[in-house]
C-alpha atoms as a PDB file:
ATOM      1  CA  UNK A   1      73.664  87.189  75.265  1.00  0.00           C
ATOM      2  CA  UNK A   2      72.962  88.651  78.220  1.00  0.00           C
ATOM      3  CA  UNK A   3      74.537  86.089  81.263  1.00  0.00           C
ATOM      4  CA  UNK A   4      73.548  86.144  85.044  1.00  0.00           C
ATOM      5  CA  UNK A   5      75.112  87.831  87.392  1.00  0.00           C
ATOM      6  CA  UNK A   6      76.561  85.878  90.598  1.00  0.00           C
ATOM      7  CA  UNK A   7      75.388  87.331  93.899  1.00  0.00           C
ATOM      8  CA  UNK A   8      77.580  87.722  96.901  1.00  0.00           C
ATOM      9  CA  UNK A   9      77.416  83.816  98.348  1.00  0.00           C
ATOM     10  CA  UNK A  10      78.213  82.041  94.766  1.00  0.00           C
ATOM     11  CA  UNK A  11      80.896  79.593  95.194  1.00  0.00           C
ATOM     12  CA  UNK A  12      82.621  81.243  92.075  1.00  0.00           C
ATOM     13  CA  UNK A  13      83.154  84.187  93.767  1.00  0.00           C
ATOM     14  CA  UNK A  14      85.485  83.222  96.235  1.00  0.00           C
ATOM     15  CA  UNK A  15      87.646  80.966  93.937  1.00  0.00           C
ATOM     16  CA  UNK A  16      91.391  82.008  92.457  1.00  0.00           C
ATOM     17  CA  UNK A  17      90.293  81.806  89.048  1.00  0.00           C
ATOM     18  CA  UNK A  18      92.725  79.906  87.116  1.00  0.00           C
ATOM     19  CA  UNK A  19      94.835  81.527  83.673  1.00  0.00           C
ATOM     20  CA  UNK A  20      93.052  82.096  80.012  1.00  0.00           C
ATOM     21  CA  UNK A  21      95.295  79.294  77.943  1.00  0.00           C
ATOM     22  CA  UNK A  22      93.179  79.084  74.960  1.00  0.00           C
ATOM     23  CA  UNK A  23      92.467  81.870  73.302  1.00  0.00           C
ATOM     24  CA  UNK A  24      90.020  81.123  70.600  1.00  0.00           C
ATOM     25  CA  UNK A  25      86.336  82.178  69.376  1.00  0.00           C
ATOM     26  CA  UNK A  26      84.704  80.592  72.195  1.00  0.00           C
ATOM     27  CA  UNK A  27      86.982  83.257  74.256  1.00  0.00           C
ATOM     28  CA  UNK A  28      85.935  86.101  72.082  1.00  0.00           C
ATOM     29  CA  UNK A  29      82.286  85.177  72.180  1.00  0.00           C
ATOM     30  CA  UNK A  30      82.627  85.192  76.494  1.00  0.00           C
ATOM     31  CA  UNK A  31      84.145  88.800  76.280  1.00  0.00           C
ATOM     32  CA  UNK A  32      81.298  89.850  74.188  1.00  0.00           C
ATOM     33  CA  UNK A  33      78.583  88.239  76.410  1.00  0.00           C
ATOM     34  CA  UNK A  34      80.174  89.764  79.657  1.00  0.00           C
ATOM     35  CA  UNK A  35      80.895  92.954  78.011  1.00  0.00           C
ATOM     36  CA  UNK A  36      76.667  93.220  76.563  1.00  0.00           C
ATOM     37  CA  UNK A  37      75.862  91.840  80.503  1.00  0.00           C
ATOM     38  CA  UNK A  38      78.151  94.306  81.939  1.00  0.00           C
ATOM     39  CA  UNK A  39      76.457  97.282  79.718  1.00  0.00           C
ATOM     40  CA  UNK A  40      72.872  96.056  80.668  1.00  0.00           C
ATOM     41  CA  UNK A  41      73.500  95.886  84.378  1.00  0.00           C
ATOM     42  CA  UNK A  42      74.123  98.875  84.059  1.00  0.00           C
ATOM     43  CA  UNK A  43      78.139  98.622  85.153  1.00  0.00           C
ATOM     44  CA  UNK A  44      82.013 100.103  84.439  1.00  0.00           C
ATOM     45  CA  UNK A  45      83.597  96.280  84.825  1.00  0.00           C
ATOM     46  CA  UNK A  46      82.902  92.689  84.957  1.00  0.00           C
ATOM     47  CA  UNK A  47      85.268  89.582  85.900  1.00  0.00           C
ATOM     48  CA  UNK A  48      84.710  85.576  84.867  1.00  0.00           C
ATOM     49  CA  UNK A  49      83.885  84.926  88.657  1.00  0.00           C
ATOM     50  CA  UNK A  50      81.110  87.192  88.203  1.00  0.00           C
ATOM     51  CA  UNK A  51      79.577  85.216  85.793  1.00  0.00           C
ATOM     52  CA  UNK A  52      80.066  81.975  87.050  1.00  0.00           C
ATOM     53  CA  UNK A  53      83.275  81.467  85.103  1.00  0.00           C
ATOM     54  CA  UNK A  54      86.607  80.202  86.559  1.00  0.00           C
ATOM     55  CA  UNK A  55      89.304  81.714  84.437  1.00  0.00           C
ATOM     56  CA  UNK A  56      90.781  85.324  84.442  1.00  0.00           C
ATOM     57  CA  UNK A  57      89.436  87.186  81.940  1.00  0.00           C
ATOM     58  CA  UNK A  58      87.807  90.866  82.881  1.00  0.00           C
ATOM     59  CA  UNK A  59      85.847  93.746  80.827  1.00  0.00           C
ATOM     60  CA  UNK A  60      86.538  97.577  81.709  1.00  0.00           C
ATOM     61  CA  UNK A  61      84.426 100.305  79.668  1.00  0.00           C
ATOM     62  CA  UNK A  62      84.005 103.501  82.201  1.00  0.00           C
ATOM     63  CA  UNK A  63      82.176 105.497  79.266  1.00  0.00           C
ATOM     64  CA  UNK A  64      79.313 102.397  79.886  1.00  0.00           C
ATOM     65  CA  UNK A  65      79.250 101.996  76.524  1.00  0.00           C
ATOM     66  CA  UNK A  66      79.016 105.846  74.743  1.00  0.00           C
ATOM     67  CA  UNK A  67      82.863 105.877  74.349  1.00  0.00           C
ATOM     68  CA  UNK A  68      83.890 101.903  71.845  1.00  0.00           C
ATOM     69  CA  UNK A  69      87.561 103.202  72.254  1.00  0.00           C
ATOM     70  CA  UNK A  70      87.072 103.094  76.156  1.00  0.00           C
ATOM     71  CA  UNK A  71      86.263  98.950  76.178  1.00  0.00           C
ATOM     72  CA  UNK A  72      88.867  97.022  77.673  1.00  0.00           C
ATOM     73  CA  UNK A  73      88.845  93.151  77.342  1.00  0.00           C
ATOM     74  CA  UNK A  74      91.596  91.988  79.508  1.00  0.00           C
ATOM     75  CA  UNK A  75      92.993  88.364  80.106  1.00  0.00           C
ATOM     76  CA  UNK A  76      95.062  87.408  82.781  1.00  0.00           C
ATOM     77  CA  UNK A  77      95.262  90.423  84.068  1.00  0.00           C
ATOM     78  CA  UNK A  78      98.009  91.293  86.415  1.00  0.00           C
ATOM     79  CA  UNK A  79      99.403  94.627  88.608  1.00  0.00           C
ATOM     80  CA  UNK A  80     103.136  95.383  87.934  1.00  0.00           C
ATOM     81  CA  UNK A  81     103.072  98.695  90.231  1.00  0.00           C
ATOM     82  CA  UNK A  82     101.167 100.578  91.503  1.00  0.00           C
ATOM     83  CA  UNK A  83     101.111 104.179  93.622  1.00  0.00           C
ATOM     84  CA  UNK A  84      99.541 107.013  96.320  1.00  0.00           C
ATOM     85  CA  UNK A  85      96.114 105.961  97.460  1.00  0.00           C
ATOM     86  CA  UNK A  86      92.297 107.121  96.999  1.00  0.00           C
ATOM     87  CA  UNK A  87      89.270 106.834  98.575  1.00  0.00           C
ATOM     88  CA  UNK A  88      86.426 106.322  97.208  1.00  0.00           C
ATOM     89  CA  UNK A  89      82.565 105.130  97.268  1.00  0.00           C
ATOM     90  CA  UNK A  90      82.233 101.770  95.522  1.00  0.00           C
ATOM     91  CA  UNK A  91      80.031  98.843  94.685  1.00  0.00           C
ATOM     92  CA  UNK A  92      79.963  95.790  92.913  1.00  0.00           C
ATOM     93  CA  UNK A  93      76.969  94.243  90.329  1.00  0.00           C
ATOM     94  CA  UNK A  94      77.597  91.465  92.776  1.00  0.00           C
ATOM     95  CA  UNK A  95      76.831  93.135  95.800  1.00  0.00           C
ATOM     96  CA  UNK A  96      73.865  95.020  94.516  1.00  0.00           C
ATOM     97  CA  UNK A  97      72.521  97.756  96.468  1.00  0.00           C
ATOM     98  CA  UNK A  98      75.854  98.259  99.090  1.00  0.00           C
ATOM     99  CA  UNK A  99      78.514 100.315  98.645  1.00  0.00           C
ATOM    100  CA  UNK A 100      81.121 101.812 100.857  1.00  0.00           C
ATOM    101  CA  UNK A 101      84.209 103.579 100.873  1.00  0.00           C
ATOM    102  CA  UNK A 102      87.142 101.700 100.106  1.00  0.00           C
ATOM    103  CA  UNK A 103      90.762 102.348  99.361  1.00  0.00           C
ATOM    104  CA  UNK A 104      92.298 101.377  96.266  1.00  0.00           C
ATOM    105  CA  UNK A 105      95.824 102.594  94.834  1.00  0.00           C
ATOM    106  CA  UNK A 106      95.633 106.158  92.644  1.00  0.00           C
ATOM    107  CA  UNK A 107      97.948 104.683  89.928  1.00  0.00           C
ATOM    108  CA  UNK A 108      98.893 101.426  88.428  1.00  0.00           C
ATOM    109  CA  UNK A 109     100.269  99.696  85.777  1.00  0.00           C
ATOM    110  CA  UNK A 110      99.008  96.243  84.740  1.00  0.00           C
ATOM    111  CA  UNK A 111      99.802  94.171  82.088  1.00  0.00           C
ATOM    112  CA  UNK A 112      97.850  90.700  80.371  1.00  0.00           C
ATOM    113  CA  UNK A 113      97.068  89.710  76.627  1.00  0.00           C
ATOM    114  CA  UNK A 114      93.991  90.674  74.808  1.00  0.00           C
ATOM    115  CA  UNK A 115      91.379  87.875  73.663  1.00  0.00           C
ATOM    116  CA  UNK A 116      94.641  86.795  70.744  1.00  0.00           C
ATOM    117  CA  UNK A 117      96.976  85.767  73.756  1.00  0.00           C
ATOM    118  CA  UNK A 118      99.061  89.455  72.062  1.00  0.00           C
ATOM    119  CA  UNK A 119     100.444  91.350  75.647  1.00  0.00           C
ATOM    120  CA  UNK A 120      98.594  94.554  76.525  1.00  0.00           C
ATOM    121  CA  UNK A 121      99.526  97.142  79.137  1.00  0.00           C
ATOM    122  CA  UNK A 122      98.180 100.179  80.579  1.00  0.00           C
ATOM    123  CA  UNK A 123      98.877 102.786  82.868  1.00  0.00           C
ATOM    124  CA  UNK A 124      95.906 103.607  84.711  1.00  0.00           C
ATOM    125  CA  UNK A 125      94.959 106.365  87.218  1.00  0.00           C
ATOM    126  CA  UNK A 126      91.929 107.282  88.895  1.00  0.00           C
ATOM    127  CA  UNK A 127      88.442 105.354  88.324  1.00  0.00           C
ATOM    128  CA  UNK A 128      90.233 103.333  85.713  1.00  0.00           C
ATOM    129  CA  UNK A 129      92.247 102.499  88.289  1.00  0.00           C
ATOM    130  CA  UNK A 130      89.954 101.593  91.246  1.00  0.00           C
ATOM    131  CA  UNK A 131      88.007  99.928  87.919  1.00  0.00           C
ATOM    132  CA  UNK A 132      91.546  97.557  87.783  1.00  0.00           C
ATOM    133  CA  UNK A 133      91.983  96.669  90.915  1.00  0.00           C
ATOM    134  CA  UNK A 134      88.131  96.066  91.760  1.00  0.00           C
ATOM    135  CA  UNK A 135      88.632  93.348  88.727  1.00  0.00           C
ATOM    136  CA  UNK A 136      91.922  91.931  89.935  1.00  0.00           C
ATOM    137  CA  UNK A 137      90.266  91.196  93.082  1.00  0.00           C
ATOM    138  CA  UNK A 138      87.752  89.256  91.798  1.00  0.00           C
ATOM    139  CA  UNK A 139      89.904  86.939  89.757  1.00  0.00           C
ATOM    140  CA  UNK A 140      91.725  86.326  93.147  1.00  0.00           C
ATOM    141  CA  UNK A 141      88.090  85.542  94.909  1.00  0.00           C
ATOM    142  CA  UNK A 142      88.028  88.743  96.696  1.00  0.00           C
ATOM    143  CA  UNK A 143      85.120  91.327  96.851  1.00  0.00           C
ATOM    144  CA  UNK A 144      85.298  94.527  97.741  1.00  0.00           C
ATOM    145  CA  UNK A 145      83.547  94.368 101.252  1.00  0.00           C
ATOM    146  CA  UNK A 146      87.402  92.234 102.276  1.00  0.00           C
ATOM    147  CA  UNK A 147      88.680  95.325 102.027  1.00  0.00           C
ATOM    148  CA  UNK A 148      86.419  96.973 104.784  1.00  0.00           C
ATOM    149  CA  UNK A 149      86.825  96.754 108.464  1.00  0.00           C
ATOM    150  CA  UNK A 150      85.343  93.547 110.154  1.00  0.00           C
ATOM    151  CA  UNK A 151      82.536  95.365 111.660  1.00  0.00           C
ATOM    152  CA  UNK A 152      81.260  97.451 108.429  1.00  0.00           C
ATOM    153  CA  UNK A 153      81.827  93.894 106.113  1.00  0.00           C
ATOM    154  CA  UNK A 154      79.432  91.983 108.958  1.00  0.00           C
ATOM    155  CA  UNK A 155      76.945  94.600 108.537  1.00  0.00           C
ATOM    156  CA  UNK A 156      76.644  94.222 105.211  1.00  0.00           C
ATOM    157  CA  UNK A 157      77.234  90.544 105.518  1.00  0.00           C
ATOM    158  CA  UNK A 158      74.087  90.535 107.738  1.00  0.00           C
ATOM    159  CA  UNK A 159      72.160  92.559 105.805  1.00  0.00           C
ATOM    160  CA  UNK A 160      72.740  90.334 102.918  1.00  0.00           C
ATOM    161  CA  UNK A 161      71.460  87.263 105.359  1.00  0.00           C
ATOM    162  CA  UNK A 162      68.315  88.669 106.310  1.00  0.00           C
ATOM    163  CA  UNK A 163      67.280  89.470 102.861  1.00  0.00           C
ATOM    164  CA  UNK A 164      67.840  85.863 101.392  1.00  0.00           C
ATOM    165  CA  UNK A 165      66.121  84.159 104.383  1.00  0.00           C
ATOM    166  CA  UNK A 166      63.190  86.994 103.022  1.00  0.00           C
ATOM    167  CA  UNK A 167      63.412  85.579  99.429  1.00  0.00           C
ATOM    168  CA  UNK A 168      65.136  88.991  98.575  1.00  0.00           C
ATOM    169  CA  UNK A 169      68.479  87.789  97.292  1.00  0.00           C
END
């Protein structure tokens, strides 16, 4: 089921969203929702917050959907290192329409449990990388314009105004 995407001034995306303790079929049945709304948006991740959902659990496919051995289905996702630096152009499905470059690390390692509570770990470089991170941040209520300079974020920020007081947002 396809599930609807937050926008960039939803409550839940600005809350610390708290740790996946049961992990059951109503769990499995989330991932599978977020991971079909994250293929029809058309995107490369999705976190809980995203949906409207206050717990850490995030889906990573970069392939959008042509690779099945690419999917990631992540809970309580956490960085244990991480290395060097890119930049990069990004957006967000939340933040539709804006992008900018941001810097993320080049390498990481981050470890959680799949949707059986069983730990998982991967070493990540690149877009799979920035794809982590981008996540992370959102189970910690951050989006990716906190990681831009006051006065590109208040652009964007005041883009964003304009359009809802238009009935575009």
């Amino acid at each position: 089921m396809l599930l609807r995407i937050e926008k960039y001034g939803a409550e839940s995306l600005r809350k610390v969203s708290a740790p996946v303790e049961s992990f059951d079929r109503e769990l499995e049945r989330i991932a599978r929702d977020m991971v079909e709304t994250m293929y029809g948006a058309p995107g490369i991740g999705l976190a809980a917050p995203q949906v409207g959902l206050n717990f850490r659990l995030a889906t990573i496919d970069l392939s959008v959907g042509e690779d099945p051995s690419q999917l990631i289905k992540i809970c309580n996702p956490e960085i244990v290192a991480s290395e060097g630096e890119q930049k990069s152009e990004e957006g967000c499905l939340s933040i539709p329409e804006f992008t900018d470059t941001i810097t993320r690390p080049s390498q990481l390692v981050v470890k959680g449990t799949d949707l059986h509570g069983n730990e998982i770990r991967f070493e990540a470089e690149g877009l799979l990388a920035r794809c982590f991170s981008h996540e992370i941040d959102h189970l910690n209520g951050m989006l990716f314009i906190d990681r831009l300079s006051a006065l590109k974020r208040n652009l964007i920020v005041n883009k964003i105004r304009k359009m809802a007081k238009a009935g575009e947002w």
